[in-house]
Every structure is written in C-alpha cells, then in structure tokens.
PDB file of N, CA and C in Angstrom:
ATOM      1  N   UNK A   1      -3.415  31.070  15.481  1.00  0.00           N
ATOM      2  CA  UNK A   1      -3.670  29.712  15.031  1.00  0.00           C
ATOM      3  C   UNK A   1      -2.534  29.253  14.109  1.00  0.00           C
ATOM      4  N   UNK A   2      -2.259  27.752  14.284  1.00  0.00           N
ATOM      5  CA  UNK A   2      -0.995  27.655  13.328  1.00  0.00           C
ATOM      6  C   UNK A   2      -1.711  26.730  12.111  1.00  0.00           C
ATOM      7  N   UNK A   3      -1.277  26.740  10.743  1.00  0.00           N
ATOM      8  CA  UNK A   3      -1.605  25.943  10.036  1.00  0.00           C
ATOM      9  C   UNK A   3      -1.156  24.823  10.054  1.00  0.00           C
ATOM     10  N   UNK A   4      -1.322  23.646   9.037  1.00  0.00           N
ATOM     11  CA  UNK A   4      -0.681  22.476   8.691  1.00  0.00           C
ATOM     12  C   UNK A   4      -1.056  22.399   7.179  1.00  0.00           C
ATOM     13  N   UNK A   5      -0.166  21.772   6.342  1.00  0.00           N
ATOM     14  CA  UNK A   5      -0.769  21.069   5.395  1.00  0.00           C
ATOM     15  C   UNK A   5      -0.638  19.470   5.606  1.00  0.00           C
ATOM     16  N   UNK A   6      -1.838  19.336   4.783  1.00  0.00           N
ATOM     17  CA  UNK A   6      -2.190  17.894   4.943  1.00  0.00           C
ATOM     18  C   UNK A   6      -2.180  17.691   3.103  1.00  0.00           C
ATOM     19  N   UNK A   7      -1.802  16.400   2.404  1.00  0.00           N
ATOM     20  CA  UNK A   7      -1.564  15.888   1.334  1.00  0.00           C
ATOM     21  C   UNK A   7      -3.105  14.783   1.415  1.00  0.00           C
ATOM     22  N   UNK A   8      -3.983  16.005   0.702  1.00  0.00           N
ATOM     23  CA  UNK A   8      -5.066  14.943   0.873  1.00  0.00           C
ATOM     24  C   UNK A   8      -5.133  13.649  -0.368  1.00  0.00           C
ATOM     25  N   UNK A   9      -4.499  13.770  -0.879  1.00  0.00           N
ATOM     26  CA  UNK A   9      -4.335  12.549  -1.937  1.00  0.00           C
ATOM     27  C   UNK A   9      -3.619  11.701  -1.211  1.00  0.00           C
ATOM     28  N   UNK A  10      -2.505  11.536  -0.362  1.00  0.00           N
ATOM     29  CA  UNK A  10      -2.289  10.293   0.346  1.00  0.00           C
ATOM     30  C   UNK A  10      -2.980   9.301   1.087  1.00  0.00           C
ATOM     31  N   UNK A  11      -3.882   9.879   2.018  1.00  0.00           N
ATOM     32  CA  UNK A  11      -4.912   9.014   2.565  1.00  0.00           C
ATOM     33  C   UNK A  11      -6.121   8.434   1.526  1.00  0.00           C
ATOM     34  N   UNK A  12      -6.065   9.264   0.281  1.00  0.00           N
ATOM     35  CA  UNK A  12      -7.060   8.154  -0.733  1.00  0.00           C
ATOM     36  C   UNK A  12      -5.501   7.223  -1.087  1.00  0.00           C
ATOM     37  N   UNK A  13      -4.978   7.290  -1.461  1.00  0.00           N
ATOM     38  CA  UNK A  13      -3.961   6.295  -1.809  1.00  0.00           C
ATOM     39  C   UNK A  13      -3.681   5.136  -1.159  1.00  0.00           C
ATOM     40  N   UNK A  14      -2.991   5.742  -0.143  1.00  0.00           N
ATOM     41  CA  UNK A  14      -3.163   4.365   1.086  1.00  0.00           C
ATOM     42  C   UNK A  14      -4.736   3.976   1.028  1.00  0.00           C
ATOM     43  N   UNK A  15      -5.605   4.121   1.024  1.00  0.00           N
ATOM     44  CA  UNK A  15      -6.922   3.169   0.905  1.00  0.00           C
ATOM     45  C   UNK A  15      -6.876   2.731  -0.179  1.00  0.00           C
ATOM     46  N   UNK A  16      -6.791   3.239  -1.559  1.00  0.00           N
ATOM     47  CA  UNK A  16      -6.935   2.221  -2.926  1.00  0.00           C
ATOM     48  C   UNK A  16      -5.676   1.180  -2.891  1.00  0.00           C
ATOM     49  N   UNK A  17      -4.583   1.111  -1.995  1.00  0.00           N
ATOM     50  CA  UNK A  17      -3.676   0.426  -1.837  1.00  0.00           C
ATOM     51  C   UNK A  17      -4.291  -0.963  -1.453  1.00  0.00           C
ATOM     52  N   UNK A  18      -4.704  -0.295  -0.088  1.00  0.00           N
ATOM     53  CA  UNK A  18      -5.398  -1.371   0.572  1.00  0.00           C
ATOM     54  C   UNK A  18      -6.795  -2.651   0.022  1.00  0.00           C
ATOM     55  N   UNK A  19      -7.292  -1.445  -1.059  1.00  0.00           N
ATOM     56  CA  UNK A  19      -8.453  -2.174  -1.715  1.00  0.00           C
ATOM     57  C   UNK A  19      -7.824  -3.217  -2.668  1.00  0.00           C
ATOM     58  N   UNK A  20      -6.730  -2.405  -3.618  1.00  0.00           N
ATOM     59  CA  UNK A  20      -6.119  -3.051  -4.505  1.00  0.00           C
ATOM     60  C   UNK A  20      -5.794  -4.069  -3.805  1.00  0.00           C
ATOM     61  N   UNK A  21      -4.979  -4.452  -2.954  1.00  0.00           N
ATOM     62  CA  UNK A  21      -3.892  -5.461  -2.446  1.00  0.00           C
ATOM     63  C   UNK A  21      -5.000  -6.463  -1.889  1.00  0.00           C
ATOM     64  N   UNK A  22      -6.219  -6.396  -1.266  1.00  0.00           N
ATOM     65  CA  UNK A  22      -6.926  -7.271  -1.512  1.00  0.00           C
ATOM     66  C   UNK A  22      -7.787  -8.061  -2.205  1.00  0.00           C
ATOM     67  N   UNK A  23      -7.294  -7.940  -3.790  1.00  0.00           N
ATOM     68  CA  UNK A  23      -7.446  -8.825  -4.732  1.00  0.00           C
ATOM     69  C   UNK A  23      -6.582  -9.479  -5.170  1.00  0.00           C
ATOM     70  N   UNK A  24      -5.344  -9.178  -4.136  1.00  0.00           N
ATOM     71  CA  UNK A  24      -4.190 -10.044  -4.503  1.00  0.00           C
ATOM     72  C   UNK A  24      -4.107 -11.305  -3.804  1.00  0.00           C
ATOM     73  N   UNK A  25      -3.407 -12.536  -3.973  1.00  0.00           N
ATOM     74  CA  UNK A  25      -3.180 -13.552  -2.686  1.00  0.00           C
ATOM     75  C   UNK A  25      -2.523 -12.909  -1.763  1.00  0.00           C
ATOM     76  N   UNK A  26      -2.745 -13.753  -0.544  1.00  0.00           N
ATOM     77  CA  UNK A  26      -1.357 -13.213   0.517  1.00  0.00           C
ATOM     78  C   UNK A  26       0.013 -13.219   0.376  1.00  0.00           C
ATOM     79  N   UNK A  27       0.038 -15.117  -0.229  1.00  0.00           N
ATOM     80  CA  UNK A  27       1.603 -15.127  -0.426  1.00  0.00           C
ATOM     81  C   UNK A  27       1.922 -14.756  -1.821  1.00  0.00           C
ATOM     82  N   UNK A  28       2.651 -13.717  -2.618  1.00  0.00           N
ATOM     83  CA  UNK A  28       3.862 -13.200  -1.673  1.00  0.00           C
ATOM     84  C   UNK A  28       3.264 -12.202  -1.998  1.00  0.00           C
ATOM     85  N   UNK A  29       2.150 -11.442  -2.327  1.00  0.00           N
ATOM     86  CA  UNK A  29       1.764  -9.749  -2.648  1.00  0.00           C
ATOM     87  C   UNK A  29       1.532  -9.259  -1.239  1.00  0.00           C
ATOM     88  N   UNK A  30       0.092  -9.795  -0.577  1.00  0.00           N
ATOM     89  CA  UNK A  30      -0.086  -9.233   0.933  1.00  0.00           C
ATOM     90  C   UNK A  30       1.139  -8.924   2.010  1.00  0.00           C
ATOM     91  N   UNK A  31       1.839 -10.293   1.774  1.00  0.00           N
ATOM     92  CA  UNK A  31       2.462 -10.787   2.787  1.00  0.00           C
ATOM     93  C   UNK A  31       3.920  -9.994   2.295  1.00  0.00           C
ATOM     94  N   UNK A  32       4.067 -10.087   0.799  1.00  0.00           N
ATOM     95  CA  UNK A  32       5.205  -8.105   0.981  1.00  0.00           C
ATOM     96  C   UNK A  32       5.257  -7.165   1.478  1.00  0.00           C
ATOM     97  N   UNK A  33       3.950  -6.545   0.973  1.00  0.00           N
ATOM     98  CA  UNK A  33       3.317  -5.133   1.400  1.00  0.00           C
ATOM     99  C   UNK A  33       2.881  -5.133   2.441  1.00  0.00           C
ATOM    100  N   UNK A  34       3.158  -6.297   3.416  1.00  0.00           N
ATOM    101  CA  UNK A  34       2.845  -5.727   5.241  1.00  0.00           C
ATOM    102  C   UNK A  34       3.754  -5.263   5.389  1.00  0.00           C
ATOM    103  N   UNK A  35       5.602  -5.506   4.741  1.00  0.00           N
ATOM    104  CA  UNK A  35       6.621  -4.871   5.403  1.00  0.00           C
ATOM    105  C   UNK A  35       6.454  -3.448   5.054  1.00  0.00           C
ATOM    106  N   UNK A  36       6.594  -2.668   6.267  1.00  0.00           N
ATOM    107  CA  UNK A  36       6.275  -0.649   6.115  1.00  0.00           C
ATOM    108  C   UNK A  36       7.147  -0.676   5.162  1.00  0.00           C
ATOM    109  N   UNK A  37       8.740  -0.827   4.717  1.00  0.00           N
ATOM    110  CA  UNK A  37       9.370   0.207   4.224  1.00  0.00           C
ATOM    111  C   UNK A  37       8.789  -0.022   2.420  1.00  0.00           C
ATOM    112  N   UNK A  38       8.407  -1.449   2.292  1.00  0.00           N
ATOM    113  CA  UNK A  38       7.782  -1.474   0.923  1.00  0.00           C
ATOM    114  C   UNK A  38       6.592  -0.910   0.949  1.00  0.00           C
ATOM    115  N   UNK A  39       5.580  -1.468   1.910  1.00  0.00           N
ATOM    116  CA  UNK A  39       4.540  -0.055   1.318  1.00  0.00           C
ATOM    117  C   UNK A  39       5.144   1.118   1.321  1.00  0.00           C
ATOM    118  N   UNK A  40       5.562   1.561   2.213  1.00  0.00           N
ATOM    119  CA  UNK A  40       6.188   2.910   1.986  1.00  0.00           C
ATOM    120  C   UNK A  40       6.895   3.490   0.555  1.00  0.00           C
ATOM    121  N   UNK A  41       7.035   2.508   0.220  1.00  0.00           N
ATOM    122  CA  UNK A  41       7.804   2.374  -1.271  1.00  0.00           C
ATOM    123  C   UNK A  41       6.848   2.464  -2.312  1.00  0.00           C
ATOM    124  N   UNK A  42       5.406   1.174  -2.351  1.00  0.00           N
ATOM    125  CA  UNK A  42       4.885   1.419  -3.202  1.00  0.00           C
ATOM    126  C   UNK A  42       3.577   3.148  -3.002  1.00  0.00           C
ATOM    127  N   UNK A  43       3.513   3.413  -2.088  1.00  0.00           N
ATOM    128  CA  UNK A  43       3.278   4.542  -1.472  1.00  0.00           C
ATOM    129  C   UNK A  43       3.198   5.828  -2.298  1.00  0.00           C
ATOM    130  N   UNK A  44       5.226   5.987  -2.443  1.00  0.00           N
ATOM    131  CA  UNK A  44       6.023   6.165  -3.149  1.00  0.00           C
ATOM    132  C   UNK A  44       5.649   6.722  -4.398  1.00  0.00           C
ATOM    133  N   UNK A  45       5.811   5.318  -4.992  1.00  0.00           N
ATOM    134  CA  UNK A  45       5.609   5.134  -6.111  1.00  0.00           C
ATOM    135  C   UNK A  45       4.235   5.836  -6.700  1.00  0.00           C
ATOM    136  N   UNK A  46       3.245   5.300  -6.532  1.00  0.00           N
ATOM    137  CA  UNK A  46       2.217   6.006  -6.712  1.00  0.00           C
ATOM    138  C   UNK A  46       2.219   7.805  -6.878  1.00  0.00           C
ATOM    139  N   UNK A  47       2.183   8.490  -5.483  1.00  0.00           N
ATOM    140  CA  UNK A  47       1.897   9.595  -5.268  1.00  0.00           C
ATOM    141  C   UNK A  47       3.296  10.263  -6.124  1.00  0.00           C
ATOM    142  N   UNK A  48       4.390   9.703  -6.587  1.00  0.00           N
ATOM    143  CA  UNK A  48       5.300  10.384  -7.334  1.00  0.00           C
ATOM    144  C   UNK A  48       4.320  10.725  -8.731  1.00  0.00           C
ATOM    145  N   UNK A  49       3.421   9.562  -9.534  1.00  0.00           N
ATOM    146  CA  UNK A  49       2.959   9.768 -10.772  1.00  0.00           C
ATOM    147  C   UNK A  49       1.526  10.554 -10.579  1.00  0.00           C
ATOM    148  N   UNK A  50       0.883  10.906  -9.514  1.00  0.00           N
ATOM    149  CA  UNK A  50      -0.217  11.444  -9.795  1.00  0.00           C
ATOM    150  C   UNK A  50      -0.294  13.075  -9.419  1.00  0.00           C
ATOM    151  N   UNK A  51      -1.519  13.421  -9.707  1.00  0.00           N
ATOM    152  CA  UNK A  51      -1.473  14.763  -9.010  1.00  0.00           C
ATOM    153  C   UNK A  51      -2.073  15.300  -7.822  1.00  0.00           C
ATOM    154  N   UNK A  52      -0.768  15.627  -6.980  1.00  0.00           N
ATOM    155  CA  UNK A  52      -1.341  15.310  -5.358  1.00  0.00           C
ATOM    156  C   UNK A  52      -1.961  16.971  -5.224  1.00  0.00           C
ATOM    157  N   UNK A  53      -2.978  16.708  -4.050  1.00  0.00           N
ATOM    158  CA  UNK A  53      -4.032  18.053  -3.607  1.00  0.00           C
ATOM    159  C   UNK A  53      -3.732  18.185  -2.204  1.00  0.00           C
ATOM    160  N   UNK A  54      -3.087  19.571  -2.178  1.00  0.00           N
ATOM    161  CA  UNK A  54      -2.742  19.792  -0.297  1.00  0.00           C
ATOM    162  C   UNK A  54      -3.842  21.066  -0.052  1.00  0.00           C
ATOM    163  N   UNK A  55      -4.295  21.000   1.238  1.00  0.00           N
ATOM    164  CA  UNK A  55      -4.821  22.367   1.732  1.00  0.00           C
ATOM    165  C   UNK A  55      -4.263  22.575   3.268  1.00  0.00           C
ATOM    166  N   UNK A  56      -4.044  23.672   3.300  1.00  0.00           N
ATOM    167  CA  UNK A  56      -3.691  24.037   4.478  1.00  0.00           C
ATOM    168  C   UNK A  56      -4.783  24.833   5.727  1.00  0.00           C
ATOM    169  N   UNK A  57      -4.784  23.777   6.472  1.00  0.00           N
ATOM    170  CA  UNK A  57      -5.824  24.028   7.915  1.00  0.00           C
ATOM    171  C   UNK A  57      -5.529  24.271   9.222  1.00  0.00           C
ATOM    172  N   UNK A  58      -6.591  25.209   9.756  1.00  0.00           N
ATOM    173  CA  UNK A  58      -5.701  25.162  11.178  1.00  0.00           C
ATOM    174  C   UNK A  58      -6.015  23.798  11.685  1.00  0.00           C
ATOM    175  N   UNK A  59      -5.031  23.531  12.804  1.00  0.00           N
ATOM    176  CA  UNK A  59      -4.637  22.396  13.548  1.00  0.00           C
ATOM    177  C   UNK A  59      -6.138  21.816  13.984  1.00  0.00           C
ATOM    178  N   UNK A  60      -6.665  22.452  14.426  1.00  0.00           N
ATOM    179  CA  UNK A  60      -8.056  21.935  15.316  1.00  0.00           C
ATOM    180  C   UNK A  60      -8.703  21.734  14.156  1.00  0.00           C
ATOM    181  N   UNK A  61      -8.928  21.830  12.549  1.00  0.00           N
ATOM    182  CA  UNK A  61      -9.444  21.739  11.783  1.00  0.00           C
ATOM    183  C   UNK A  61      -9.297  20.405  10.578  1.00  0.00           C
ATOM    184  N   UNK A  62      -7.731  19.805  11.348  1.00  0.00           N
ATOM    185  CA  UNK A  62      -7.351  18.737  10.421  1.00  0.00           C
ATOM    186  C   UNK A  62      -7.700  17.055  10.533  1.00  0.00           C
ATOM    187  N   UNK A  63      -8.372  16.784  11.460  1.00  0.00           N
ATOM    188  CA  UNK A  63      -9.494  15.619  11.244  1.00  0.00           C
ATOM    189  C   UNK A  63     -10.214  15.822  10.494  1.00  0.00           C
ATOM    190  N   UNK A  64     -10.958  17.023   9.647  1.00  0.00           N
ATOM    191  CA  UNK A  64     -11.772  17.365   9.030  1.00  0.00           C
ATOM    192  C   UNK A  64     -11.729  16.816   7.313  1.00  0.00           C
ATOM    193  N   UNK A  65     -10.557  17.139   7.439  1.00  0.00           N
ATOM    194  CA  UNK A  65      -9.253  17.673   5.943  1.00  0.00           C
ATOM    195  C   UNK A  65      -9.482  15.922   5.569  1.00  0.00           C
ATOM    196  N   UNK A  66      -9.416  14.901   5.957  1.00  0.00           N
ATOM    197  CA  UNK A  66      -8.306  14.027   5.495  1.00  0.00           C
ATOM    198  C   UNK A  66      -8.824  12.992   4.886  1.00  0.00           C
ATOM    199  N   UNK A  67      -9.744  13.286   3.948  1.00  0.00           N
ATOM    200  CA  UNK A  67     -10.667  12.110   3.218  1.00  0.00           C
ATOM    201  C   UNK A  67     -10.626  13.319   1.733  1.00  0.00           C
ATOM    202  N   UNK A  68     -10.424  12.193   0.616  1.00  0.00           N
ATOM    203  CA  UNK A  68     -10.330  13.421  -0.291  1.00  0.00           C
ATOM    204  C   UNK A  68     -11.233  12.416  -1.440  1.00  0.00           C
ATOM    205  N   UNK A  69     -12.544  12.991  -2.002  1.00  0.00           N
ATOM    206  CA  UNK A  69     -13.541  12.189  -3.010  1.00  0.00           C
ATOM    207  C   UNK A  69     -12.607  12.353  -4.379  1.00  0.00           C
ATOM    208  N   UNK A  70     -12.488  11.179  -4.752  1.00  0.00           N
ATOM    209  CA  UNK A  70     -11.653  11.283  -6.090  1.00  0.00           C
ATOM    210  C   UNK A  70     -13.408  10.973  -7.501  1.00  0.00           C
ATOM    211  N   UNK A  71     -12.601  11.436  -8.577  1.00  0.00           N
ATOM    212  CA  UNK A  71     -13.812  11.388  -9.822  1.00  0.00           C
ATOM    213  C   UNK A  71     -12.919   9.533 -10.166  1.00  0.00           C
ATOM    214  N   UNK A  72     -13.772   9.075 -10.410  1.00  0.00           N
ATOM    215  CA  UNK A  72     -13.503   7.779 -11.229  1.00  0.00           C
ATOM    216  C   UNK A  72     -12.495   7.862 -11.962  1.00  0.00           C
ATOM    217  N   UNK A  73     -12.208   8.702 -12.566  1.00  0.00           N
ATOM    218  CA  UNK A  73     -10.931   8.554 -13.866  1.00  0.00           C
ATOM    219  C   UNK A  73      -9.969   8.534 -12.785  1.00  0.00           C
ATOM    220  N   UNK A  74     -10.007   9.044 -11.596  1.00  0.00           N
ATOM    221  CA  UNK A  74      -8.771   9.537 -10.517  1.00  0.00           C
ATOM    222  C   UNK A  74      -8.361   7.781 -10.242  1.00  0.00           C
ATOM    223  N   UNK A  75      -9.536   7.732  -9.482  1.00  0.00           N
ATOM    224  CA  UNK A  75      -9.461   6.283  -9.343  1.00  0.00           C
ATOM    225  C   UNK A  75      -8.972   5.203 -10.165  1.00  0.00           C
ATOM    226  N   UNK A  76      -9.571   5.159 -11.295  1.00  0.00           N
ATOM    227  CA  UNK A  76      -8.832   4.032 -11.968  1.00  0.00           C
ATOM    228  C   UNK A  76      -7.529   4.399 -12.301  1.00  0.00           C
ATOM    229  N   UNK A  77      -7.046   5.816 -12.716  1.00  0.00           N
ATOM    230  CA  UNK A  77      -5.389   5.937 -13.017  1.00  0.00           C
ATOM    231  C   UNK A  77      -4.973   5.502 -11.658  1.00  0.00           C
ATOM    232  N   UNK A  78      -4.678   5.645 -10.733  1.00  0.00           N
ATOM    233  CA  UNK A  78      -4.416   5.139  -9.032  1.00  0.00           C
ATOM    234  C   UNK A  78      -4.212   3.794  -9.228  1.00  0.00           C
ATOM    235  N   UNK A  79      -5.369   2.972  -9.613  1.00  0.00           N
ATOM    236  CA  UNK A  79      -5.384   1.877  -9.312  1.00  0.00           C
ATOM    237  C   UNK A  79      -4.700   0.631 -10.369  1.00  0.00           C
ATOM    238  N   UNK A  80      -4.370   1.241 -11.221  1.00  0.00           N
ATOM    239  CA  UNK A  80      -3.696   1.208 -12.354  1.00  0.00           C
ATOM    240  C   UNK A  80      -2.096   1.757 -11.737  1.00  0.00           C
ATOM    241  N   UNK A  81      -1.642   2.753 -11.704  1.00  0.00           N
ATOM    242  CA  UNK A  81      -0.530   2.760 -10.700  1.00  0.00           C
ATOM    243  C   UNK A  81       0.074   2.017  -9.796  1.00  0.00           C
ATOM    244  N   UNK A  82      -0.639   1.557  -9.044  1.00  0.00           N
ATOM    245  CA  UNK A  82      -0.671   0.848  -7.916  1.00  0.00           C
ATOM    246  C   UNK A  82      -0.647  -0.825  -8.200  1.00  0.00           C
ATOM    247  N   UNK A  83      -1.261  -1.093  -9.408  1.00  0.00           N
ATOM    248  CA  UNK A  83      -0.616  -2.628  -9.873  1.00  0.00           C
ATOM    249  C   UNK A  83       0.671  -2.552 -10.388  1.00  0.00           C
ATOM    250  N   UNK A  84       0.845  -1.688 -11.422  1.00  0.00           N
ATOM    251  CA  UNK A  84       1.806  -1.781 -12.071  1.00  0.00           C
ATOM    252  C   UNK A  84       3.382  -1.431 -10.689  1.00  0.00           C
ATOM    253  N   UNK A  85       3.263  -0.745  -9.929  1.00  0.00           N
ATOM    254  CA  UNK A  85       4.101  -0.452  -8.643  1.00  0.00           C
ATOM    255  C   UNK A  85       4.360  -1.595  -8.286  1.00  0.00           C
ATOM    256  N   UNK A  86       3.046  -2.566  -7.713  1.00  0.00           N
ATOM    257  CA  UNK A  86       3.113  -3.733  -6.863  1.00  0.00           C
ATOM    258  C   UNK A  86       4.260  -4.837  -7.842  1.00  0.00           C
ATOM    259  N   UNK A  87       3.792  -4.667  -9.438  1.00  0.00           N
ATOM    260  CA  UNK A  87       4.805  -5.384 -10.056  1.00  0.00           C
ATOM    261  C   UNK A  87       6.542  -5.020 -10.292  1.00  0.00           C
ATOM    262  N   UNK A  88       6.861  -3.562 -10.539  1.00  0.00           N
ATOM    263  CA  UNK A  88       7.898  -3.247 -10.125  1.00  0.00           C
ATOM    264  C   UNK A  88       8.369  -3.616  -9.251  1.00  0.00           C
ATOM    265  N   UNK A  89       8.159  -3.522  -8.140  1.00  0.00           N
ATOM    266  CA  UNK A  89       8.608  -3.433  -6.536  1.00  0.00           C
ATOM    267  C   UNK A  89       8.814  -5.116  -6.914  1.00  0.00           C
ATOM    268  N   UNK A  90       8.044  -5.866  -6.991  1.00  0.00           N
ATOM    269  CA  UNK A  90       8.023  -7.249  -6.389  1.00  0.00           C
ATOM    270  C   UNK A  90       9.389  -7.786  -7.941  1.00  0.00           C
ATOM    271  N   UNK A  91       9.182  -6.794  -8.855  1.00  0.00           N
ATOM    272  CA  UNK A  91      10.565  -7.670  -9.965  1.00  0.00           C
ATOM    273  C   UNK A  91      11.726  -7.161  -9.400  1.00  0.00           C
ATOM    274  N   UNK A  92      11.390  -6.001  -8.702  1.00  0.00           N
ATOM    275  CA  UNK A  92      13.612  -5.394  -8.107  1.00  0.00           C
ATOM    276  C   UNK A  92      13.419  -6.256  -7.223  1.00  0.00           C
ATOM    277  N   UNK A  93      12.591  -6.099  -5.996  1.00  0.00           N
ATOM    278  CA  UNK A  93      12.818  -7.266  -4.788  1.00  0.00           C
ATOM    279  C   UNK A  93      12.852  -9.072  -4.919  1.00  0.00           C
ATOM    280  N   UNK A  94      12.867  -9.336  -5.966  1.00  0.00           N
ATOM    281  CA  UNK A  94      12.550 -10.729  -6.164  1.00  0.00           C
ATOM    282  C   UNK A  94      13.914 -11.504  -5.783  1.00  0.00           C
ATOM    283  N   UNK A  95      14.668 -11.130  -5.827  1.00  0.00           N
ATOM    284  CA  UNK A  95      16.054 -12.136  -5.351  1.00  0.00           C
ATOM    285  C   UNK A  95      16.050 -11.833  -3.841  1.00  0.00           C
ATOM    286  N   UNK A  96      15.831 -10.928  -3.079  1.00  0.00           N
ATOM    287  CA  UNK A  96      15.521 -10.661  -1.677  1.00  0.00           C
ATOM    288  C   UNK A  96      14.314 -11.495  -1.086  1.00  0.00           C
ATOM    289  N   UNK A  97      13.204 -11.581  -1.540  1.00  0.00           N
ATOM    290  CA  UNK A  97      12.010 -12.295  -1.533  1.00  0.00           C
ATOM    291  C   UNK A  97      12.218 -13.469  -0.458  1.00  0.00           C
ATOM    292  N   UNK A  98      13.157 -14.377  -0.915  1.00  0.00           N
ATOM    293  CA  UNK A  98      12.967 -15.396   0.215  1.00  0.00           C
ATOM    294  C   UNK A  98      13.563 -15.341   1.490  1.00  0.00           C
ATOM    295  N   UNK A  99      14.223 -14.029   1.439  1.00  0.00           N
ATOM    296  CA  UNK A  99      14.872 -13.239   3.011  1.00  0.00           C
ATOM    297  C   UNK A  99      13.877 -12.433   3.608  1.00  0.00           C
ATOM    298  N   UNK A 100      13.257 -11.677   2.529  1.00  0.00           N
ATOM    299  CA  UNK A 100      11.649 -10.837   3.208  1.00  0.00           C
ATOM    300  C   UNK A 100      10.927 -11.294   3.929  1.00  0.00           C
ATOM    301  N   UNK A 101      10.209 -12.501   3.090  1.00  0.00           N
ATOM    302  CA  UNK A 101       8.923 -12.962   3.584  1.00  0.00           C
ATOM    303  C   UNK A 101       9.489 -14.503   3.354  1.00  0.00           C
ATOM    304  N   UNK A 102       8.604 -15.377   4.446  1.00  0.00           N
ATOM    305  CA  UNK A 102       9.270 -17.272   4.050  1.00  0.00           C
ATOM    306  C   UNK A 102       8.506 -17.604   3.592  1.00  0.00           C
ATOM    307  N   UNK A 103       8.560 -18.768   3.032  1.00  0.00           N
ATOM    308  CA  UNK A 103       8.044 -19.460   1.526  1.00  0.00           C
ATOM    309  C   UNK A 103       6.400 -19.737   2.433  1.00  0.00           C
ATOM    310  N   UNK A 104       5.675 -20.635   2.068  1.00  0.00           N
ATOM    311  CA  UNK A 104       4.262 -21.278   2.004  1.00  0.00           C
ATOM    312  C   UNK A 104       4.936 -22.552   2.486  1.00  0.00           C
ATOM    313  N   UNK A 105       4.739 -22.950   3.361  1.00  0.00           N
ATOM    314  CA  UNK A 105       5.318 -24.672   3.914  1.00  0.00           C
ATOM    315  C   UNK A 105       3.188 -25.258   3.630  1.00  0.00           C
ATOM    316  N   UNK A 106       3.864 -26.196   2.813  1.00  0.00           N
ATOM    317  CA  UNK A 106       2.415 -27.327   2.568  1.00  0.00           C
ATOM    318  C   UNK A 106       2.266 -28.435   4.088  1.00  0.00           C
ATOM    319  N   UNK A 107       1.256 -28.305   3.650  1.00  0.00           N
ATOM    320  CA  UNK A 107       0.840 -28.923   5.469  1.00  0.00           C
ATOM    321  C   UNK A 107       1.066 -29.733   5.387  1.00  0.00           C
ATOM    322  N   UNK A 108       1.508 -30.863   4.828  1.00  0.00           N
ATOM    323  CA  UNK A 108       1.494 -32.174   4.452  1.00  0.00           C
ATOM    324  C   UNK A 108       3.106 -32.552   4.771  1.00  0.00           C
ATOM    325  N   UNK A 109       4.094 -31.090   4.848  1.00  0.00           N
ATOM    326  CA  UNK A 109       5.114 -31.583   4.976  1.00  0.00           C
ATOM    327  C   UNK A 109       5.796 -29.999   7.119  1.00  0.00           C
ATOM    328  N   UNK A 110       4.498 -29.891   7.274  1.00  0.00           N
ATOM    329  CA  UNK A 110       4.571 -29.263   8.186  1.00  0.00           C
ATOM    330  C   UNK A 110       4.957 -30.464   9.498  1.00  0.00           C
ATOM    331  N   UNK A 111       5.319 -29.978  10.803  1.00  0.00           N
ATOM    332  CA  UNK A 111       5.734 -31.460  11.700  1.00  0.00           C
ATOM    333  C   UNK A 111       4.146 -31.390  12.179  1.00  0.00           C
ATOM    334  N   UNK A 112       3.794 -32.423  13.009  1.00  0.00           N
ATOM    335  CA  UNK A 112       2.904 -32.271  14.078  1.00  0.00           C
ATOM    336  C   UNK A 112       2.518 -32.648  14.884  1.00  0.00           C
ATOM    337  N   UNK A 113       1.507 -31.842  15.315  1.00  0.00           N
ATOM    338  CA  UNK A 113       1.615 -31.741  17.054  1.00  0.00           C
ATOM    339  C   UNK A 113       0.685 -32.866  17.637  1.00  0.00           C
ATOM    340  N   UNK A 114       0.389 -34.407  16.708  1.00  0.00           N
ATOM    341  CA  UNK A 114      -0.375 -35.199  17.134  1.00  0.00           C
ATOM    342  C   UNK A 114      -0.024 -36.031  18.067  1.00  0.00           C
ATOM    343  N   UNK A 115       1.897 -36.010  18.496  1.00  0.00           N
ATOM    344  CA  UNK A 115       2.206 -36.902  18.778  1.00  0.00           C
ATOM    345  C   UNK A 115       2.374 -35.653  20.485  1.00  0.00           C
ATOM    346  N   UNK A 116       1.851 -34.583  20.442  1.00  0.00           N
ATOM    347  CA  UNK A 116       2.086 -34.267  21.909  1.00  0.00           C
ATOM    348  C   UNK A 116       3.270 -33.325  21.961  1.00  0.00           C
TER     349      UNK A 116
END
C-alpha cells in the first residue's frame, strides 16, 4: 500500500476563505479572489501563520482524511488571518487592480439594447 499525506488544515482553510469572502462585496474583494493565483496567494498567506496538521493515509483511505474539525479559537485565529491577508493582498495589488478585475459600469451609463 502506498501512503499520501494530506495537509488537513488546508481544506478547512479554503472553506473559512470561502465563508469569510462572503461577507465581503463582490466588487473588488469576491471579484479578486476568483483570480486562482490570488487565492492561491491568500491561501498562502494564511496556512504560512497557522499550525498546519498532516496525516499520512493509504491512498484508498484519503477521501476519508480531508475534513479537519477545528476548536473555535482555531477558527477565529483563521478567520482573523484571512481578513487581515484579504487586506494585504488587495494594498500590494491595488495599482494592478484596474488591469485584474474592471471597474462596476453604473447602468445608467451602460449602452442599450432597447434600440435592437
């Protein structure tokens, strides 16, 4: 049988990411963090400051592995991480910003399609 390790603190991460980021607006927090290499970044960021938990399973055993119950204190340091990341990331990227993602066009000055 061969092993693997699996980093079970990443898959809680990427989910408190996901929870976090939906208390954000879309434009420009959501609509950053859809591009992979920034999540990947704030990702990153995170799992660099906490303390990650690996176990090693056999292969046929690692669907099993990949949900990891955090205690509340886990959680809120995470989620606390994970804002303060989202604000890093978005103050280095901020002169890139309007090459990333495009602005919010107000409907009022959108063209339209009444005339066909």
């Amino acid at each position: 049988m061969t092993k693997r390790i699996i980093n079970l603190t990443l898959s809680a991460v990427v989910e408190e990411i996901e929870n976090v980021l939906e208390t954000y607006s879309y434009h420009p927090y959501r609509q950053l963090f859809s591009i992979p290499d920034l999540r990947q970044e704030l990702i990153a960021y995170v799992l660099s400051r906490v303390s990650n938990r690996y176990v090693a399973v056999d292969e046929e055993q690692q669907a099993s592995f990949k949900s990891l119950h955090l205690l509340t204190e886990e959680t809120l340091c995470i989620k606390i991480l994970i804002h303060k990341g989202i604000e890093k990331i978005l103050h280095k990227k901020e002169e890139q910003m309007t090459h990333l993602i495009p602005g919010v066009v107000d409907p009022g000055f959108a063209p339209s399609n009444w005339f066909g």
